[in-house]
Protein backbone atom coordinates (compact mmCIF):
# COMPACT_ATOMS: atom_id res chain seq x y z
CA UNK A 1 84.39 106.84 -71.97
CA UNK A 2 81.96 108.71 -69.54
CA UNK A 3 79.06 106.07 -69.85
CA UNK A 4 81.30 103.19 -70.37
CA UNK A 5 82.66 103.95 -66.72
CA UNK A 6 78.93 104.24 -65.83
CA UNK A 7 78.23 101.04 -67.28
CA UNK A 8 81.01 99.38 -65.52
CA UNK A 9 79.47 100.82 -61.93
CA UNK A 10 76.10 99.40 -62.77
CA UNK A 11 77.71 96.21 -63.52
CA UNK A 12 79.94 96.00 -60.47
CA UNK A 13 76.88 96.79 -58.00
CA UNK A 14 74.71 94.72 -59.50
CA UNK A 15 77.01 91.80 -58.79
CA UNK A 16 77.49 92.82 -55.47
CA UNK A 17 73.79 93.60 -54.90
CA UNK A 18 73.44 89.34 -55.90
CA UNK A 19 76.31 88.88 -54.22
CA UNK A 20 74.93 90.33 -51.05
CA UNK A 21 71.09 88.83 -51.35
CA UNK A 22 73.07 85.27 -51.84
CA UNK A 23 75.04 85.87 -48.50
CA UNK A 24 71.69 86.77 -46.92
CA UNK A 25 69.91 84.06 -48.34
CA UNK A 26 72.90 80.92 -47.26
CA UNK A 27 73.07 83.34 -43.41
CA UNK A 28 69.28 83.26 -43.20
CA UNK A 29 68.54 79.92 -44.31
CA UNK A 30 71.54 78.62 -41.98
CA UNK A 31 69.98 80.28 -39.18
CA UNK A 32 66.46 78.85 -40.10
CA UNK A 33 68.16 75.48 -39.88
CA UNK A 34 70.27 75.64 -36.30
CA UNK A 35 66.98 76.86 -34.95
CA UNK A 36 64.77 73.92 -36.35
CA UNK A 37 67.17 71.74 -35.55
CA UNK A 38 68.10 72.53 -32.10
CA UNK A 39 64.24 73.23 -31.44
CA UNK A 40 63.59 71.64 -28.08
CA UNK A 41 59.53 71.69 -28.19
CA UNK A 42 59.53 69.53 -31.64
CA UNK A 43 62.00 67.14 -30.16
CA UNK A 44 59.99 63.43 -28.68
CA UNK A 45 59.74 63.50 -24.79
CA UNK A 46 62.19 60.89 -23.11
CA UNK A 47 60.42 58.17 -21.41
CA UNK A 48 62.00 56.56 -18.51
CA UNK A 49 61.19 53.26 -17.85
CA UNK A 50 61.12 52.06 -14.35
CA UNK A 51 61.84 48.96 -13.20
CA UNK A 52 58.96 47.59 -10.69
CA UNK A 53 60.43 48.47 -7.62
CA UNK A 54 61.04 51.93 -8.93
CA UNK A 55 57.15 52.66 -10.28
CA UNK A 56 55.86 51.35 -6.96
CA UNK A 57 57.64 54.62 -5.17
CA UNK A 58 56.58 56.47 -8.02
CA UNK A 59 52.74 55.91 -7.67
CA UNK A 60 53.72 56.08 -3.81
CA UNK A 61 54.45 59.51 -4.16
CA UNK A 62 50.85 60.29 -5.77
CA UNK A 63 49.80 59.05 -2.26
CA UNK A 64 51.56 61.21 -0.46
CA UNK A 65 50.97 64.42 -2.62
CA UNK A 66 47.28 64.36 -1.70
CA UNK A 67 48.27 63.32 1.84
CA UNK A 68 50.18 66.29 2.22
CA UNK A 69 48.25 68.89 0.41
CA UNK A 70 45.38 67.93 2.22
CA UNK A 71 46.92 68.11 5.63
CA UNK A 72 48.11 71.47 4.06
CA UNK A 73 44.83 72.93 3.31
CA UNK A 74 43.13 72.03 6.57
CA UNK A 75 45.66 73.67 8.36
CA UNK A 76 46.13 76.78 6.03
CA UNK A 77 44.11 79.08 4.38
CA UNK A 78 43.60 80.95 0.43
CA UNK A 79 46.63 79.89 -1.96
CA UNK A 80 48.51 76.43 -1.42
CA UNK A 81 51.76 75.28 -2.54
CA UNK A 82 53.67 72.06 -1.83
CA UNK A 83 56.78 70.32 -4.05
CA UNK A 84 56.20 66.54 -3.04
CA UNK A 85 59.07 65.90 -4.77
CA UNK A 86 60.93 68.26 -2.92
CA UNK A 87 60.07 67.42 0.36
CA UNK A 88 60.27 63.47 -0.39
CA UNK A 89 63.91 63.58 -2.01
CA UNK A 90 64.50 66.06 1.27
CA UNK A 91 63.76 63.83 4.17
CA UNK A 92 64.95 60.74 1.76
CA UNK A 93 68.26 62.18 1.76
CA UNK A 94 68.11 63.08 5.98
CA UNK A 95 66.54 59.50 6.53
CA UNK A 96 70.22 57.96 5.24
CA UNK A 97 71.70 59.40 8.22
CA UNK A 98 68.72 58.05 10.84
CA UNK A 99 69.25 54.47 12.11
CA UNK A 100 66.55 51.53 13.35
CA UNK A 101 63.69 53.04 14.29
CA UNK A 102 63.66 56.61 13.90
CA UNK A 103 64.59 55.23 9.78
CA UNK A 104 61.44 53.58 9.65
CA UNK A 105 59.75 56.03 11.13
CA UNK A 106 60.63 58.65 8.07
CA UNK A 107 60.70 56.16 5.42
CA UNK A 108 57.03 55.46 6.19
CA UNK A 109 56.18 58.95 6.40
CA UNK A 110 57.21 59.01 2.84
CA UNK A 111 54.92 55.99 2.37
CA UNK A 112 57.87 54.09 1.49
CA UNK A 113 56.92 51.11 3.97
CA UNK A 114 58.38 47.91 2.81
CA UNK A 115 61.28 49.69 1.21
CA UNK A 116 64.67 49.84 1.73
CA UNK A 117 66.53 52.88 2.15
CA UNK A 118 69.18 51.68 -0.80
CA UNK A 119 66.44 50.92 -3.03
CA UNK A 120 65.10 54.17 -2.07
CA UNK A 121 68.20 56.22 -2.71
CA UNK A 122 68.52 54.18 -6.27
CA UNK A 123 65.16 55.23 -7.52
CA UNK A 124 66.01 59.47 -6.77
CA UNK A 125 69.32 59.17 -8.19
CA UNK A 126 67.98 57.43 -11.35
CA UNK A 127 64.75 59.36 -11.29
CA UNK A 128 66.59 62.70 -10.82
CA UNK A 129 69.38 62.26 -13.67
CA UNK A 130 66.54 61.26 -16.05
CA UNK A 131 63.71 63.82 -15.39
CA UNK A 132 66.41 66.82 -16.30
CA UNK A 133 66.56 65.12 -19.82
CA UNK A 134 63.14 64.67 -20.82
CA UNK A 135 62.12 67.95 -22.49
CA UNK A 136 65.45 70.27 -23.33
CA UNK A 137 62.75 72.95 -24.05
CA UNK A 138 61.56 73.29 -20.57
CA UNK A 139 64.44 74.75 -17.76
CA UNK A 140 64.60 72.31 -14.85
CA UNK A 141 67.05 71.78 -12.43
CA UNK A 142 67.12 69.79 -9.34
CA UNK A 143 69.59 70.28 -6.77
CA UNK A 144 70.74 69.22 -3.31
CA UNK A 145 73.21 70.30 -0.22
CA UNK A 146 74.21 69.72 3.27
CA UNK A 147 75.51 72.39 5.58
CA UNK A 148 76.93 71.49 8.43
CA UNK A 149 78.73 73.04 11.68
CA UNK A 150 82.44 72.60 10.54
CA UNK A 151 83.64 71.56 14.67
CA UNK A 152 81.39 68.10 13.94
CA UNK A 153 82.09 64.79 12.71
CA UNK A 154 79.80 63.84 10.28
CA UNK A 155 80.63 59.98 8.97
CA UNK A 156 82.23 59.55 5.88
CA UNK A 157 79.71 56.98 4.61
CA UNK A 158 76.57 59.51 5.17
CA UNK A 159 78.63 61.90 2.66
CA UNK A 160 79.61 59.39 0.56
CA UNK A 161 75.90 58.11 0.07
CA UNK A 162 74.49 61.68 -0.25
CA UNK A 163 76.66 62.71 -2.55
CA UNK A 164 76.29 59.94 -5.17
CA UNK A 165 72.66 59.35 -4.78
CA UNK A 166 71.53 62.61 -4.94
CA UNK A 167 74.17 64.70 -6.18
CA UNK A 168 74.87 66.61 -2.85
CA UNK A 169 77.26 69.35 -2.50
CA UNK A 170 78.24 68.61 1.60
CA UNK A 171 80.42 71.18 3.23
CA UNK A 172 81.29 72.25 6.72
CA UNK A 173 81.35 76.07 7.57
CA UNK A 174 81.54 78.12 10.65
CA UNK A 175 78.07 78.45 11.72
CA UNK A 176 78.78 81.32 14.25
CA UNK A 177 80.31 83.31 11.46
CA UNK A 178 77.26 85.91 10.07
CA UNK A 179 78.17 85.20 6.68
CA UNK A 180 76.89 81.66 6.97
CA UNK A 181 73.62 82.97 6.89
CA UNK A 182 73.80 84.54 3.63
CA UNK A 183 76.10 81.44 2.20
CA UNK A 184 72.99 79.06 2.39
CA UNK A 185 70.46 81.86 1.78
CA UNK A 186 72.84 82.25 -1.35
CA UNK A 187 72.71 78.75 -2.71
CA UNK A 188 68.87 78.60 -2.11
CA UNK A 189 68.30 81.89 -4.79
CA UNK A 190 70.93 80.78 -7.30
CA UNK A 191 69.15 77.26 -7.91
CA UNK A 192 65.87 78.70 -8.10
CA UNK A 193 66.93 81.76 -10.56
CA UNK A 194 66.41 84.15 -7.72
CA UNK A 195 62.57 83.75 -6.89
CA UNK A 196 63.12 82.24 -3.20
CA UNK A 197 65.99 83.92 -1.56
CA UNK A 198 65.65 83.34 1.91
CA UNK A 199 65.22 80.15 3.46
CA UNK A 200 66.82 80.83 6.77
CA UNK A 201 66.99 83.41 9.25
CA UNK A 202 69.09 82.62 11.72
CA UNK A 203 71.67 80.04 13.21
CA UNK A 204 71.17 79.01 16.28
CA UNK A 205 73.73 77.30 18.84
CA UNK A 206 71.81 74.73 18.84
CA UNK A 207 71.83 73.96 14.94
CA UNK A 208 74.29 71.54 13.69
CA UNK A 209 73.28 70.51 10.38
CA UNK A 210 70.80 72.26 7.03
CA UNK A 211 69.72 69.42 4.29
CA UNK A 212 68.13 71.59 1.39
CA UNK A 213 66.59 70.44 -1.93
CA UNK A 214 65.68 73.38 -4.41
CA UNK A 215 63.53 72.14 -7.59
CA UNK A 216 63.33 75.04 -10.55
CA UNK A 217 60.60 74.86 -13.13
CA UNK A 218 60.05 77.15 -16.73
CA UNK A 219 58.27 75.94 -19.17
CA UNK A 220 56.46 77.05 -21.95
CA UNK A 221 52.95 75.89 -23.29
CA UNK A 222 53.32 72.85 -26.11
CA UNK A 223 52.47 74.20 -29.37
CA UNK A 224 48.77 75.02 -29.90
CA UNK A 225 48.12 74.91 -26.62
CA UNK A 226 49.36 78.38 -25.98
CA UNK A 227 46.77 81.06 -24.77
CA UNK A 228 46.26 84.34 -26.37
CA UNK A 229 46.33 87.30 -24.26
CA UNK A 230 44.21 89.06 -26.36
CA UNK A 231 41.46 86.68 -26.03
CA UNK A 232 41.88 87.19 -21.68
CA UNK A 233 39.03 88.94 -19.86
CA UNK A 234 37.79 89.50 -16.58
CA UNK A 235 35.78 87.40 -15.12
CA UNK A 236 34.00 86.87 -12.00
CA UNK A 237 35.63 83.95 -9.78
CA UNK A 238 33.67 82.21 -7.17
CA UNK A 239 36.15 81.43 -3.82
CA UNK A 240 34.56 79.21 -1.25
CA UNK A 241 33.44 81.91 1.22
CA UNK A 242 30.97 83.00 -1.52
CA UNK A 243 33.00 86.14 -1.63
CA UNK A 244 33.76 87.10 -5.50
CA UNK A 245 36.34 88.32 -6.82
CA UNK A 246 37.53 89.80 -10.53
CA UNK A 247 40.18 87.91 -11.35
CA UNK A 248 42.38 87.68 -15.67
CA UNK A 249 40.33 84.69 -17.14
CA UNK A 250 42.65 83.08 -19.99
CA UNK A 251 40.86 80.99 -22.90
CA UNK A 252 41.46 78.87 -25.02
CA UNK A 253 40.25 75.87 -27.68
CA UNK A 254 41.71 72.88 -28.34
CA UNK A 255 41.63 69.43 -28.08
CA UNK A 256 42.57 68.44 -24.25
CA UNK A 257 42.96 65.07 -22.65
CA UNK A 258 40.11 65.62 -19.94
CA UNK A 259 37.65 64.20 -18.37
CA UNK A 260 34.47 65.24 -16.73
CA UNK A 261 31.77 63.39 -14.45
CA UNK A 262 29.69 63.95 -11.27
CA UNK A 263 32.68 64.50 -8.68
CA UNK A 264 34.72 66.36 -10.69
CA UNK A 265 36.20 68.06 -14.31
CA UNK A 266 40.38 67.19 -14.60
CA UNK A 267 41.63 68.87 -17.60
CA UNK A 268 45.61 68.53 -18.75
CA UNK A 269 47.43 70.93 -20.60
CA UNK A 270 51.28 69.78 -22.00
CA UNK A 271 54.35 71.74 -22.25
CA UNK A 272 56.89 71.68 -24.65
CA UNK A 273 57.12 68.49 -26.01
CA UNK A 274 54.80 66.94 -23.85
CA UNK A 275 56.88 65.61 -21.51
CA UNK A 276 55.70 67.40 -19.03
CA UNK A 277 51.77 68.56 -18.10
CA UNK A 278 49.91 70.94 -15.96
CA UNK A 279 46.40 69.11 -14.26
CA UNK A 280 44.22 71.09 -12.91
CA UNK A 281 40.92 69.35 -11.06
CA UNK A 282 37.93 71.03 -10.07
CA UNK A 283 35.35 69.58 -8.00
CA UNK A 284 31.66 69.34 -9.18
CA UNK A 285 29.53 72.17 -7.74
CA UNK A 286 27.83 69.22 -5.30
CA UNK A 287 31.30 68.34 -4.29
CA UNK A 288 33.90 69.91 -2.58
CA UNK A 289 37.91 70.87 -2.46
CA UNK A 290 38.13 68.40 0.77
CA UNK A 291 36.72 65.46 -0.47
CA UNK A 292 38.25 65.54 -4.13
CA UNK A 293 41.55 65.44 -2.29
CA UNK A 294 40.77 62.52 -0.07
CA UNK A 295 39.36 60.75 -2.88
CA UNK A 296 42.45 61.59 -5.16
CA UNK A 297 44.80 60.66 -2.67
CA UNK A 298 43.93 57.00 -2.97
CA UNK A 299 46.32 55.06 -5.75
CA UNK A 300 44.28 53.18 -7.97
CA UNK A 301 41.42 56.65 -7.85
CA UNK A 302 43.93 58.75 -9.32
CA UNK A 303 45.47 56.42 -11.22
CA UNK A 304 42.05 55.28 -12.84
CA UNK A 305 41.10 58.70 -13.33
CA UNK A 306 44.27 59.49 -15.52
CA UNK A 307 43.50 56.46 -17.67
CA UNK A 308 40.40 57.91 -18.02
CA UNK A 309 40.94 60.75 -19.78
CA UNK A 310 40.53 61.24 -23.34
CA UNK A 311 41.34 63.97 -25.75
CA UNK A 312 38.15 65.85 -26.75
CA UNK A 313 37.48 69.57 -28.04
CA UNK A 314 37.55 71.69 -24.95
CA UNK A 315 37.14 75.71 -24.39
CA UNK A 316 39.02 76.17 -21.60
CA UNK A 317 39.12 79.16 -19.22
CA UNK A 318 42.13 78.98 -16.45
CA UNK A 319 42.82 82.10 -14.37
CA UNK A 320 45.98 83.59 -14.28
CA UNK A 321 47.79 83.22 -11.42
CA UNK A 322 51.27 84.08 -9.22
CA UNK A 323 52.15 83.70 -5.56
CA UNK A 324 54.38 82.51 -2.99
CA UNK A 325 53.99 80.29 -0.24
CA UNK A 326 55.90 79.01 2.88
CA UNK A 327 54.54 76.43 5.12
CA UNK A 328 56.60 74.70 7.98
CA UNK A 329 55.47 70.91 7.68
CA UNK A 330 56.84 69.57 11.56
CA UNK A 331 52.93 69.13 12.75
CA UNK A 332 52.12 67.24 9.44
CA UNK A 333 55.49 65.02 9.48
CA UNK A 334 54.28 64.14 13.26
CA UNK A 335 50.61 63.17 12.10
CA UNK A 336 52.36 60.92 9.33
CA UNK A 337 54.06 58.82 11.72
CA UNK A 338 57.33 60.66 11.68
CA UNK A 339 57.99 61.86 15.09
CA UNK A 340 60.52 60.25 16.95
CA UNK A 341 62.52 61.61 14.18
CA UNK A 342 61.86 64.97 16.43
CA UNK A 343 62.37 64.16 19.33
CA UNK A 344 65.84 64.44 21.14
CA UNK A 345 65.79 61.93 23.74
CA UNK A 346 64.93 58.97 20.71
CA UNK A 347 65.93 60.35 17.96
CA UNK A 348 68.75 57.78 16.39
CA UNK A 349 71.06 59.55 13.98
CA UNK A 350 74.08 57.74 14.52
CA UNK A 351 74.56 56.90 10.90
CA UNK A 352 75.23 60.51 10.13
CA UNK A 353 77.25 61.59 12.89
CA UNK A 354 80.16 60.55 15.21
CA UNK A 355 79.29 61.39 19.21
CA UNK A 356 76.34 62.82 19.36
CA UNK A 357 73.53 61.17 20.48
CA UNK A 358 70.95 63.45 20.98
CA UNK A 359 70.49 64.90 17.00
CA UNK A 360 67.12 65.58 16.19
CA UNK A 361 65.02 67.38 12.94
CA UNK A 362 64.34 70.28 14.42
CA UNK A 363 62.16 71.75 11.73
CA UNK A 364 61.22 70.93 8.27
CA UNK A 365 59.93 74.24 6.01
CA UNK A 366 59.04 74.44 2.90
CA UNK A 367 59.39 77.55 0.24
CA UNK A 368 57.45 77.86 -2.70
CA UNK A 369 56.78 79.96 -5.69
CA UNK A 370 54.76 79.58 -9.04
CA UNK A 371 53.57 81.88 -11.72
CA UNK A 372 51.26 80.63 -14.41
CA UNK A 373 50.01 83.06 -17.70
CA UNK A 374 49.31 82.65 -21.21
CA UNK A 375 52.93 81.51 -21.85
CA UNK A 376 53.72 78.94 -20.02
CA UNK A 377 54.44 78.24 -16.40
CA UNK A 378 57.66 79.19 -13.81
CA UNK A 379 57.53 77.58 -10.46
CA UNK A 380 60.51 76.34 -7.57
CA UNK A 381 60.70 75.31 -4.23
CA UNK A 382 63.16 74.75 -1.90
CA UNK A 383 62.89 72.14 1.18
CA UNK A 384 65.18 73.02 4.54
CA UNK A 385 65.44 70.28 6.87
CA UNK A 386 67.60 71.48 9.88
CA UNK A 387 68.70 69.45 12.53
CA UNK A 388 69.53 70.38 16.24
CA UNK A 389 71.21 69.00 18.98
CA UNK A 390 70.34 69.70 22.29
CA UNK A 391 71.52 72.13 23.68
CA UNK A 392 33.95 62.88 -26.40
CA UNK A 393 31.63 64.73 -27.86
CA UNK A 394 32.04 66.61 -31.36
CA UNK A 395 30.86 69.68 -30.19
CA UNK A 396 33.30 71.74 -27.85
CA UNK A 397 32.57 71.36 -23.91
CA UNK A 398 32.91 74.01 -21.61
CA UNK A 399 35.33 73.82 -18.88
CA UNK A 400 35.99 77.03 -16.70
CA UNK A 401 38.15 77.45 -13.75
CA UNK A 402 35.72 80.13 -12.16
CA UNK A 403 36.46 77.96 -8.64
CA UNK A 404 38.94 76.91 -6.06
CA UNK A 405 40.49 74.24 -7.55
CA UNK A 406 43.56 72.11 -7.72
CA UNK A 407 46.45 71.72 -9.90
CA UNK A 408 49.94 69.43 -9.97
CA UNK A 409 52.93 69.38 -12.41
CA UNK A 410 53.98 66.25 -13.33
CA UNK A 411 56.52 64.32 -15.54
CA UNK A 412 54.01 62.04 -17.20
CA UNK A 413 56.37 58.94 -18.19
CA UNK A 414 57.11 58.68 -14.56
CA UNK A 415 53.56 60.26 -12.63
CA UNK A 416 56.56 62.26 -10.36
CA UNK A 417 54.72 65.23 -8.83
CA UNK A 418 57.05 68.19 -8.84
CA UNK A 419 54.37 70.68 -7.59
CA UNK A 420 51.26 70.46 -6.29
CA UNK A 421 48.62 73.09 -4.80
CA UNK A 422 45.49 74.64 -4.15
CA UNK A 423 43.90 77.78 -6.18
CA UNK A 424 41.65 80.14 -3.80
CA UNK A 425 42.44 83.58 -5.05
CA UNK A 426 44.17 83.63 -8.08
CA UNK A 427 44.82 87.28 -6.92
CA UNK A 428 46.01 86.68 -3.93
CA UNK A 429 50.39 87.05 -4.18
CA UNK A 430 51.09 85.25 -0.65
């Protein structure tokens, strides 16, 4: 009876034992599958297709990228950082509320000459809705506001027109409260996932009206394109005042679309599904940082360099890199034709508000952030436009980043620069 009951025990966990393993199997395999299957990075990039009116802003904003970086970097020194496409959807959004003149004035700024400002607000709001869906592996949000002082009329239409072409949240609030302050401050962190979280300082009697755009960026590396940080060293980079510095070298080898001749080497690395790439351009050693940018920042140069590139077998050294970077952009807005848009006594904003006849931008700043390692890449900016009124070879090349150079991310279907900047110091945090 004894080792019958024994018996029966070995029986009974043996069947749960398979019962078990099966349940671990069908929960393991299930698991395997929901992850496959909801895995972003295998999924095909979405390519939006423009219509011609729409790609001719697009390649406009290439223009004014290297306009504005390189207005940028001969004003400021070590580490650069601009969002064009912050800064453009920005003043795009304020120019809807500027009338005759002072309009024109900021659309061609923008470089948007020729262009209406309806045809202009149709390619952000189509642009804007499709870039969010063209990798679900990489985290990117775009997002726009208006804050305004709540004893103002601000026309109907302007908010209207704001808030369907570029998805504006437009509110009135007591600007001599101190809490407003920290309400816009507030806004700025939570759509960049906390990395710039102040944008303002003050409000001012004077200030009647904050336009912000805030652009958030994570992605990861596209698969075998990743860098090992065990294969990172330290290596010696070379900045421009011949001063070195040691700086975490990450390598890698793979096949890159790149491209490498006497001005320059432009090498591009994807994330996630592709839909989305990190360039990064150095200048030839006979060149320089200046003249790559001018040359870049005509249309058909860049664009013929991109179509020039061709996947080959690269090792590739990048530096790691992290920093932060505010620049206020009124003296760079001015030289790009922009400045009536400043000034109080011209300045036309009637389409945005009711009685007041002497609004005026005030000051245009932009914030910036970006961190790039072996992973992947996180980057945002935010844009603040406030507004007063008075009162192939087989053989693996060599490619290394040892340099100042210069880098953009860009969604490729489109060419839309979301970043763009300048490499120094890849030590340097500010």
């Amino acid at each position: 009876m004894q080792q019958f009951i024994v018996e029966m025990h070995l029986i009974i966990n043996s069947y749960i034992m398979k019962k078990l393993f099966f349940l671990i199997s069908v929960l393991t395999l299930a698991l395997s599958c929901s992850k496959d299957s909801g895995s972003s990075v295998n999924s095909e990039p979405l390519v939006i297709n423009l219509s011609a009116s729409d790609e001719a802003i697009a390649n406009i904003g290439n223009t004014f990228t290297f306009e504005v970086l390189g207005r940028v970097i001969n004003e400021k020194t070590g580490n650069i950082m601009i969002s064009p496409y912050s800064l453009s959807a920005c003043l795009s959004m304020t120019a809807n509320g500027a009338k005759g003149a002072t309009q024109d004035s900021m659309l061609k700024a923008l470089g948007f000459t020729g262009k209406t400002i309806s045809q202009v607000n149709s390619y952000f709001e189509k642009v804007t809705t499709s870039i969010l869906k063209t990798d679900p592996s990489t985290k990117l949000s775009i997002a726009n506001s208006i804050w305004y002082r709540n004893t103002i009329s601000v026309k109907s239409e302007f908010i209207q027109t704001t808030s369907d072409s570029y998805k504006a949240m437009v509110k009135g609030i007591d600007f001599n409260a101190s809490s407003s302050v920290n309400t816009i401050n507030k806004w700025a962190s939570d759509k960049t996932n906390g990395l710039i979280t102040k944008v303002i300082d003050e409000i001012t009697p004077d200030n009647i009206m904050f336009l912000l755009n805030a652009v958030y960026f994570k992605a990861i590396w596209a698969k075998g394109f990743e860098f090992d940080s065990k294969k990172s060293k330290k290596m010696q980079f070379y900045q421009t005042n011949k001063v070195n510095t040691t700086v975490t070298m990450m390598i890698n080898e793979h096949s890159y679309n790149s491209i490498v001749n006497e001005n320059l080497s432009a090498v591009s690395i994807p994330y996630g599904n592709g839909a989305f790439e990190f360039l990064a351009f150095l200048p030839s050693e006979t060149s320089s940082i200046g003249k790559m940018i001018t040359d870049l920042t005509n249309e058909s140069n860049f664009n013929s360099l991109i179509a020039q590139m061709e996947s080959r077998k690269i090792i590739l050294q990048l530096p790691k890199f992290k920093f932060k970077f505010d620049s206020r952009l009124n003296n760079i807005l001015y030289s790009l034709g922009m400045g009536i848009a400043f000034d109080p006594f011209n300045a036309d904003f009637s389409n945005a508000f009711n009685g007041l006849s002497d609004a005026h931008i005030s000051s245009v700043k932009q914030f910036n952030y970006i961190e790039v390692n072996e992973k992947g890449t996180e980057a945002a900016a935010v844009t603040v436009t406030g507004m007063d009124a008075t009162s192939m070879p087989v053989s693996p090349i060599s490619i290394v980043f040892n340099r100042p150079f210069v880098f953009l991310i860009r969604e490729k279907s489109t060419g839309i620069v979301l970043f763009a900047g300048k490499i120094e110091n890849p030590n340097l945090t500010e």
